[in-house]
C-alpha atoms as a PDB file:
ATOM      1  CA  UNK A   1      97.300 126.653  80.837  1.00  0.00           C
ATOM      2  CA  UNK A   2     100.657 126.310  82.837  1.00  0.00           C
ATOM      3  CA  UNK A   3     103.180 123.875  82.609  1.00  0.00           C
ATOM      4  CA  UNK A   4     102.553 123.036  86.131  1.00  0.00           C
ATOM      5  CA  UNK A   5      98.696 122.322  85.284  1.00  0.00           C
ATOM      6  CA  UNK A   6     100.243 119.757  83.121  1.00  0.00           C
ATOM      7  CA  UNK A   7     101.903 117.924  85.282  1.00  0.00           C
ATOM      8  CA  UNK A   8      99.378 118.007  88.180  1.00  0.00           C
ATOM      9  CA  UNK A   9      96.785 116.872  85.725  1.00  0.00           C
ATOM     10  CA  UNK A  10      99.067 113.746  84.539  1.00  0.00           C
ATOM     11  CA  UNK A  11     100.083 113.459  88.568  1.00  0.00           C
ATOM     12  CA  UNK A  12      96.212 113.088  89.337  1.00  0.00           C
ATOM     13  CA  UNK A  13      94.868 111.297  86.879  1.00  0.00           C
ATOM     14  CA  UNK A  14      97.387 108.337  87.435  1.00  0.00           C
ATOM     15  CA  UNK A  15      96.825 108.883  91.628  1.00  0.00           C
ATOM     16  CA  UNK A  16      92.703 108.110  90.193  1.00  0.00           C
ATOM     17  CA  UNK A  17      93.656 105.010  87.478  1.00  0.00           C
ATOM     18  CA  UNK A  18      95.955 103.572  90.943  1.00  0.00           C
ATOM     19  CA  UNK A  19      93.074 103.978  93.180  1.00  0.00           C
ATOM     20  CA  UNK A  20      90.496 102.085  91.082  1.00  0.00           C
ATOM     21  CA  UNK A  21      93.028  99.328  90.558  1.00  0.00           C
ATOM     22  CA  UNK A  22      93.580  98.881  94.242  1.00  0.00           C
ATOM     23  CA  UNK A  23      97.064  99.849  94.010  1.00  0.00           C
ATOM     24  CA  UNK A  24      98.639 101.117  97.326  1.00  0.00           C
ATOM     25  CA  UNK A  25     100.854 104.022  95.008  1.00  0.00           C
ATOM     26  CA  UNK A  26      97.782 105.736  94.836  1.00  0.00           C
ATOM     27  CA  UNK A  27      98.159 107.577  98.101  1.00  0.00           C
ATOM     28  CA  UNK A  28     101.778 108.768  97.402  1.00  0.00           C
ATOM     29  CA  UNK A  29     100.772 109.720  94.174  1.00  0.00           C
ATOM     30  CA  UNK A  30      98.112 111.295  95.321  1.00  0.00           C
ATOM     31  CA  UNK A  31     100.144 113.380  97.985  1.00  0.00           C
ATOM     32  CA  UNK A  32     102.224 114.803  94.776  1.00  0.00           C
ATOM     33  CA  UNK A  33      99.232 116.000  92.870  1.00  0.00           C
ATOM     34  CA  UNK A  34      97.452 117.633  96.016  1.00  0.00           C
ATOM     35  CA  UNK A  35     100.837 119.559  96.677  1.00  0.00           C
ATOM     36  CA  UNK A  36     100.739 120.872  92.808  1.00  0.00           C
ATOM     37  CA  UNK A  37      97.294 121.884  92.477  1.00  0.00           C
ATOM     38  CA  UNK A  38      97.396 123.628  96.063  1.00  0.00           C
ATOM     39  CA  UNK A  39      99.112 125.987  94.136  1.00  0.00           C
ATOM     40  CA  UNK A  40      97.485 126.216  90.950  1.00  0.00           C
ATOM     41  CA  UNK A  41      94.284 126.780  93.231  1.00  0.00           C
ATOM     42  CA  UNK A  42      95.663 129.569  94.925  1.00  0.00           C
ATOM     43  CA  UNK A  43      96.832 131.169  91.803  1.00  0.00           C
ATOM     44  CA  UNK A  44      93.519 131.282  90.879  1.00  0.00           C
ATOM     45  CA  UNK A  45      91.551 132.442  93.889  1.00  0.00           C
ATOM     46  CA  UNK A  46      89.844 129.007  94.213  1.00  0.00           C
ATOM     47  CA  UNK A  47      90.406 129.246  97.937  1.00  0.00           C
ATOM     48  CA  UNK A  48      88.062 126.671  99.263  1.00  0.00           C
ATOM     49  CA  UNK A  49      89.895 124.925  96.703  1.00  0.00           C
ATOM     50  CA  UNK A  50      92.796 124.855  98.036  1.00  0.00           C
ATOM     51  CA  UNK A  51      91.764 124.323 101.567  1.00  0.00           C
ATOM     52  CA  UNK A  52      90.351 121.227 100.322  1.00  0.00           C
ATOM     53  CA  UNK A  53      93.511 120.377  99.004  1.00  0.00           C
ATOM     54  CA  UNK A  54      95.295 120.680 102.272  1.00  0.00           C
ATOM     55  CA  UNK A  55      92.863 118.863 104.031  1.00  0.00           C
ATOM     56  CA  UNK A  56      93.218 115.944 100.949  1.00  0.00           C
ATOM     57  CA  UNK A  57      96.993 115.527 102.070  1.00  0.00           C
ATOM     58  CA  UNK A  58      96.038 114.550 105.482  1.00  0.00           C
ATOM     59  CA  UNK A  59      93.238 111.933 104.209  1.00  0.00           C
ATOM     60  CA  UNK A  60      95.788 110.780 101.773  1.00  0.00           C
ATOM     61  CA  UNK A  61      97.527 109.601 104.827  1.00  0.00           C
ATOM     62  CA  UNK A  62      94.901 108.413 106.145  1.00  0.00           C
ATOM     63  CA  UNK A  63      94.199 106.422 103.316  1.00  0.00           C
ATOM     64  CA  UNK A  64      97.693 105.084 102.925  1.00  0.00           C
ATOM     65  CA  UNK A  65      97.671 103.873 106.623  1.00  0.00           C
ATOM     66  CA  UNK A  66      94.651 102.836 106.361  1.00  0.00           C
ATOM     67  CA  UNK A  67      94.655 100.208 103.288  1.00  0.00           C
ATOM     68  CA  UNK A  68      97.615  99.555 104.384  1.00  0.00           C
ATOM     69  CA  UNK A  69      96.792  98.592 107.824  1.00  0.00           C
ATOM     70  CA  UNK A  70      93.425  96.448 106.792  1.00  0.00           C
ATOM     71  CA  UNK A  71      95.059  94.972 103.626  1.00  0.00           C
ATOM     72  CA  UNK A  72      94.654  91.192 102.768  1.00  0.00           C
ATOM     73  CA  UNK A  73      96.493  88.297 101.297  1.00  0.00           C
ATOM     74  CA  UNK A  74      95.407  87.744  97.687  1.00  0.00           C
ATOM     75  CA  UNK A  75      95.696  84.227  97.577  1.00  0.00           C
ATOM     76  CA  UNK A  76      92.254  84.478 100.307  1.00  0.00           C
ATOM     77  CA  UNK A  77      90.463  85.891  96.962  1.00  0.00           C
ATOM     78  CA  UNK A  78      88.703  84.225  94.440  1.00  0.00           C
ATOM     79  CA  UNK A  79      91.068  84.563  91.017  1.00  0.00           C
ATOM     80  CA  UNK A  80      92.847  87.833  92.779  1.00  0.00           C
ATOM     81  CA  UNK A  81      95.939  89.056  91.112  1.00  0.00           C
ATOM     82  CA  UNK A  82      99.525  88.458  92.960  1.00  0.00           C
ATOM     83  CA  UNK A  83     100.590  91.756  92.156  1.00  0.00           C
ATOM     84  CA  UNK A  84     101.725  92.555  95.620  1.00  0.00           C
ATOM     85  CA  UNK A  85     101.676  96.340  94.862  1.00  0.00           C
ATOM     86  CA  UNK A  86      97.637  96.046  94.727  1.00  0.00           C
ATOM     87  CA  UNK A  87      96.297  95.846  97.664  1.00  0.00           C
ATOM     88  CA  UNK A  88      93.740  93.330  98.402  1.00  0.00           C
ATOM     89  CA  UNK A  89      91.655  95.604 100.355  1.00  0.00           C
ATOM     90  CA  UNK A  90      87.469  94.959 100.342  1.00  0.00           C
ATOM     91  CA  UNK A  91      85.334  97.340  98.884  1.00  0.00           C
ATOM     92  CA  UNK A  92      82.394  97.540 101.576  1.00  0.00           C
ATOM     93  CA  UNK A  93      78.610  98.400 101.364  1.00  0.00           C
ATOM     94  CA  UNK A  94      77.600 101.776 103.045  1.00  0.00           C
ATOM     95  CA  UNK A  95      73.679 101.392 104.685  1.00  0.00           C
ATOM     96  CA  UNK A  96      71.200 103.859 103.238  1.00  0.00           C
ATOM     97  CA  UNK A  97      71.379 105.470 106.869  1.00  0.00           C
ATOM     98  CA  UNK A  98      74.987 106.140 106.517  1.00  0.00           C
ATOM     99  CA  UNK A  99      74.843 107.021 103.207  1.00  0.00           C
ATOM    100  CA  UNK A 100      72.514 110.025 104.366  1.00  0.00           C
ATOM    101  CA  UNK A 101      74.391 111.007 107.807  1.00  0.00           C
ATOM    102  CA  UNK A 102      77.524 111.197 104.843  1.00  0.00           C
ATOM    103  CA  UNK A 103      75.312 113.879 102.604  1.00  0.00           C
ATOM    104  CA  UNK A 104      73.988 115.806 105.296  1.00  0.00           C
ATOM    105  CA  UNK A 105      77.669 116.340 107.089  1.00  0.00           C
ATOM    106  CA  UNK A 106      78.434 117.324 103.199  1.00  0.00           C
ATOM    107  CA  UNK A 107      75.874 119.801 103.241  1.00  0.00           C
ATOM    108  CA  UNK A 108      76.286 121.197 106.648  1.00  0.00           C
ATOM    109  CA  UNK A 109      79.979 122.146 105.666  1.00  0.00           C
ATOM    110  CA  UNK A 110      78.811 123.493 102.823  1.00  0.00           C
ATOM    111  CA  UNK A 111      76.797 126.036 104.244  1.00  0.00           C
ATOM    112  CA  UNK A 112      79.284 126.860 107.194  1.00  0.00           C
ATOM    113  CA  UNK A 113      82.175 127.016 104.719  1.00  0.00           C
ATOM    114  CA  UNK A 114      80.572 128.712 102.303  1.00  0.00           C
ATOM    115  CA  UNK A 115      79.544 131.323 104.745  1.00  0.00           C
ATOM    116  CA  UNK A 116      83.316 131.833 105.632  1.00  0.00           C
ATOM    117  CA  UNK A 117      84.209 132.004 102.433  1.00  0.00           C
ATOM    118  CA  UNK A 118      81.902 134.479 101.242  1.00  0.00           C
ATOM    119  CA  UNK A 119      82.152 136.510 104.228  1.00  0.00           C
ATOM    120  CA  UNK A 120      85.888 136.881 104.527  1.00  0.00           C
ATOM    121  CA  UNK A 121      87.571 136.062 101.537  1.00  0.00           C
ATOM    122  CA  UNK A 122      87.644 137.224  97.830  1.00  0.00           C
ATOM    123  CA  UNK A 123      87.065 133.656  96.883  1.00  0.00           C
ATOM    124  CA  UNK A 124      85.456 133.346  93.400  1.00  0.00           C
ATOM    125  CA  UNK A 125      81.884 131.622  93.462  1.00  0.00           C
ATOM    126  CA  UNK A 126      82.284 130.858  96.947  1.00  0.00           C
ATOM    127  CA  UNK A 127      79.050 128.779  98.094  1.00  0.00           C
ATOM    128  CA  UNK A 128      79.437 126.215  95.172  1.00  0.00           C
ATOM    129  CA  UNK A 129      82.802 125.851  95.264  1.00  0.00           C
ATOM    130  CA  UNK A 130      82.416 125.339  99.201  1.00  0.00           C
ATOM    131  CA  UNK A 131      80.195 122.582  98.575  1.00  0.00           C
ATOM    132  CA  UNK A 132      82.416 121.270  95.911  1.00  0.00           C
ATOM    133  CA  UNK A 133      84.667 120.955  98.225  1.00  0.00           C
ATOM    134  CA  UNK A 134      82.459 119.587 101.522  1.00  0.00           C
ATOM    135  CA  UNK A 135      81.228 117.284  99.451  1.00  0.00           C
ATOM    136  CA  UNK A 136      84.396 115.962  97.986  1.00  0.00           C
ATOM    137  CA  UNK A 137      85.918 115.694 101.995  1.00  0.00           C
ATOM    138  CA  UNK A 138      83.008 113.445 102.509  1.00  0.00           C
ATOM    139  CA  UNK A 139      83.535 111.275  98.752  1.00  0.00           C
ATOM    140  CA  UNK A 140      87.333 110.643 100.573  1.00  0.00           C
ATOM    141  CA  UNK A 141      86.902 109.473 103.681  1.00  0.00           C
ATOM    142  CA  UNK A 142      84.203 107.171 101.958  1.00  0.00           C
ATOM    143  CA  UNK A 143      87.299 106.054  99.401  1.00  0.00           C
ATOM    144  CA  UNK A 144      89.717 105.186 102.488  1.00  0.00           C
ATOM    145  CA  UNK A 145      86.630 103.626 104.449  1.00  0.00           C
ATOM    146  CA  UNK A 146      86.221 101.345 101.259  1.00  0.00           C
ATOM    147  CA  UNK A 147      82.405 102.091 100.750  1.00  0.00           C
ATOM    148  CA  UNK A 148      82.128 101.688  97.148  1.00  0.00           C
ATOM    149  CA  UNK A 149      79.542 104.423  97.218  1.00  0.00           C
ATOM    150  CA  UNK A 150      82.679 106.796  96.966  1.00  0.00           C
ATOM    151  CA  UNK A 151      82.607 106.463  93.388  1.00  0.00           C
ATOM    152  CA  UNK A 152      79.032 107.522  92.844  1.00  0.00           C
ATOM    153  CA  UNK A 153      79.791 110.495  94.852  1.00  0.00           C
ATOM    154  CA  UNK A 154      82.835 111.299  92.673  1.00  0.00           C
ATOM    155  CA  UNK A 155      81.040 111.336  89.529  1.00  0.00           C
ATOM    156  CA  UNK A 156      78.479 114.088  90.966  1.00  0.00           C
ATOM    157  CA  UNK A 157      80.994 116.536  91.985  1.00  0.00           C
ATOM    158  CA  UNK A 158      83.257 115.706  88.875  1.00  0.00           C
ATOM    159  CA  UNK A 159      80.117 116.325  86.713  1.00  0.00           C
ATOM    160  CA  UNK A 160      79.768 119.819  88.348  1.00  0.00           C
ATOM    161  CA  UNK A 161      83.743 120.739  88.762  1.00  0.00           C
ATOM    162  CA  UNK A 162      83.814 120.581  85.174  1.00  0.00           C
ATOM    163  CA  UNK A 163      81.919 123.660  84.627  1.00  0.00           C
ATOM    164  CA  UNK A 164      83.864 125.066  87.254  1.00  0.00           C
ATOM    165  CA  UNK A 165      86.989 124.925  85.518  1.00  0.00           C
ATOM    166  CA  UNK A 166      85.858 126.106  82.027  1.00  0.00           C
ATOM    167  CA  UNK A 167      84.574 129.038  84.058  1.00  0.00           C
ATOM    168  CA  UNK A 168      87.796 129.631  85.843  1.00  0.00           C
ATOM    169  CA  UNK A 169      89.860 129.181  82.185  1.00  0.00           C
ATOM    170  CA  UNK A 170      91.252 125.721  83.792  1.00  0.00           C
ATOM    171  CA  UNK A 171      90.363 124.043  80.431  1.00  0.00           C
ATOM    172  CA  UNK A 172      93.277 121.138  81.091  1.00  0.00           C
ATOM    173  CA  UNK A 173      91.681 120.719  84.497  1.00  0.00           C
ATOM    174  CA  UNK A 174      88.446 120.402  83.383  1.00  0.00           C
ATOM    175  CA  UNK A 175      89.327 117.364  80.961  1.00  0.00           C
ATOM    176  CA  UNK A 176      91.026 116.239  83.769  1.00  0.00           C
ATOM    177  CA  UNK A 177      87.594 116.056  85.334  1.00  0.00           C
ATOM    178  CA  UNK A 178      86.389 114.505  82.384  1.00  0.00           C
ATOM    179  CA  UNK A 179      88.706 111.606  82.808  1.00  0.00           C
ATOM    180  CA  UNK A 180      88.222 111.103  86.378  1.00  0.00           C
ATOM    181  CA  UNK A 181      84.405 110.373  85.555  1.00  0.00           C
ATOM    182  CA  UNK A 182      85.512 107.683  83.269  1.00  0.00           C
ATOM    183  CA  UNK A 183      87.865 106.279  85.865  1.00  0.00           C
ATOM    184  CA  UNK A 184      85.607 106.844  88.914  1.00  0.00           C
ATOM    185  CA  UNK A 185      83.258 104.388  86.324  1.00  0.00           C
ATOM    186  CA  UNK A 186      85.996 102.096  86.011  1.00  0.00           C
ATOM    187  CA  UNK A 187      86.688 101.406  89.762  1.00  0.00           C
ATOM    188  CA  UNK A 188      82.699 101.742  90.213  1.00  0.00           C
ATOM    189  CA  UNK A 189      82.776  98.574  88.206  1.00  0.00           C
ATOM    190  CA  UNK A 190      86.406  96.989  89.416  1.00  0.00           C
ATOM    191  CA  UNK A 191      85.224  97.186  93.324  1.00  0.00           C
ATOM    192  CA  UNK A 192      81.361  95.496  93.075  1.00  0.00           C
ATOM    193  CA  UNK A 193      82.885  93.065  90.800  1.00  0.00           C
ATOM    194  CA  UNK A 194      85.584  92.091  93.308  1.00  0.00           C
ATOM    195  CA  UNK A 195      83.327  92.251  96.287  1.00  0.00           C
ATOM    196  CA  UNK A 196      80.695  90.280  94.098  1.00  0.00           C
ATOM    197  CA  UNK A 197      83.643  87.380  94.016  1.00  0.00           C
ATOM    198  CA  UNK A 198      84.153  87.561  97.493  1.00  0.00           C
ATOM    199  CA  UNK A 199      80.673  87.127  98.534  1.00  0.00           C
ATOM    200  CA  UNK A 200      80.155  84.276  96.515  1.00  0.00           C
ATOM    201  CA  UNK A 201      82.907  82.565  97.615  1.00  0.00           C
ATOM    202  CA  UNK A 202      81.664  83.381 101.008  1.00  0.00           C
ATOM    203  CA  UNK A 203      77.935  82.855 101.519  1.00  0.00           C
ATOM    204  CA  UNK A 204      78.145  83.521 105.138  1.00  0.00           C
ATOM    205  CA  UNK A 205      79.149  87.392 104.459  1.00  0.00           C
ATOM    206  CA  UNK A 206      76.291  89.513 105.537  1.00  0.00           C
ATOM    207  CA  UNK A 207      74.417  91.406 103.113  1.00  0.00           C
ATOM    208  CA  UNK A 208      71.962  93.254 104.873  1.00  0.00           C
ATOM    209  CA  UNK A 209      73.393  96.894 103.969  1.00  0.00           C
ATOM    210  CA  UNK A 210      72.748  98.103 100.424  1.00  0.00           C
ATOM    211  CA  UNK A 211      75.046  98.473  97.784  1.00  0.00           C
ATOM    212  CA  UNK A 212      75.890 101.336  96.068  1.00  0.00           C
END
């Protein structure tokens, strides 16, 4: 356990809490924690790790532009807070079909990453940690896209990273892991209820694609 494990574990876990509040810090927060565990990653030969890392910073952009780009006035929400650092952005349903063109992308980098990984590189446990980390690209781009399906995804691969990090003697890490399945919970429940609110107070919103 380094000091700098310390701080990217209290970096990330308040980029998660912001991100299941809606809060638009999240991103930026989220930028600073990437750029400390890219190096804790590499210190540890977690290389698929840390490519997933560097890939994070540019979806954390994404992200940021993103919610930032689609976000809406809260006084158009039933009983929505006026904090105007939250960001009144609507969680959206993911269809079953995309849900499964989402897992198989996941799995296809798995295999092709873990392939590169094994082949070429001294990478520790290199097949699951590639599809930790294919599968945790595709979580992401589900959390900037606002499907709230994101969060089940995140508490799979959190469930699994855990024994990861014990393995790898990243015992702060892994309770960080720990936490994030609580919070991923949290903004599970935070996102249906607010869509919930916003489809009852309009009827006419389509509900044909599943919920997740």
């Amino acid at each position: 356990m380094s000091g700098l494990e310390i701080v990217a574990v209290i970096v990330s876990a308040l980029a998660v809490w912001l991100t299941a509040r809606r809060n638009i810090w999240c991103w930026p927060v989220g930028c600073v924690s990437v750029m400390f565990y890219s190096q804790i990653f590499f210190d540890a030969k977690l290389y698929s790790d840390l490519l997933l890392q560097l890939i994070f910073f540019v979806m954390q952009l994404y992200g940021w532009w993103h919610w930032t780009r689609n976000r809406t006035h809260s006084q158009t929400l039933p009983d929505a807070s006026r904090d105007e650092d939250k960001v009144h952005i609507m969680p959206r349903r993911l269809s079953v079909a995309g849900c499964w063109v989402g897992l198989m992308i996941g799995a296809a980098g798995s295999l092709l990453l873990g392939y590169v990984m094994a082949r070429f590189t001294d990478a520790h446990i290199p097949w699951l940690d590639s599809a930790l980390t294919s599968f945790s690209l595709v979580a992401q781009y589900w959390m900037a896209r606002k499907y709230i399906v994101n969060w089940w995804l995140w508490i799979a691969v959190d469930v699994i990273y855990i024994g990861v990090y014990v393995y790898k003697d990243l015992q702060l890490t892994a309770g960080l892991y720990a936490m994030f399945i609580i919070l991923a919970i949290v903004g599970l429940r935070n996102w249906r209820r607010e869509l919930l609110q916003y489809e009852s107070a309009t009827p006419s919103v389509s509900l044909a694609a599943q919920n997740y």
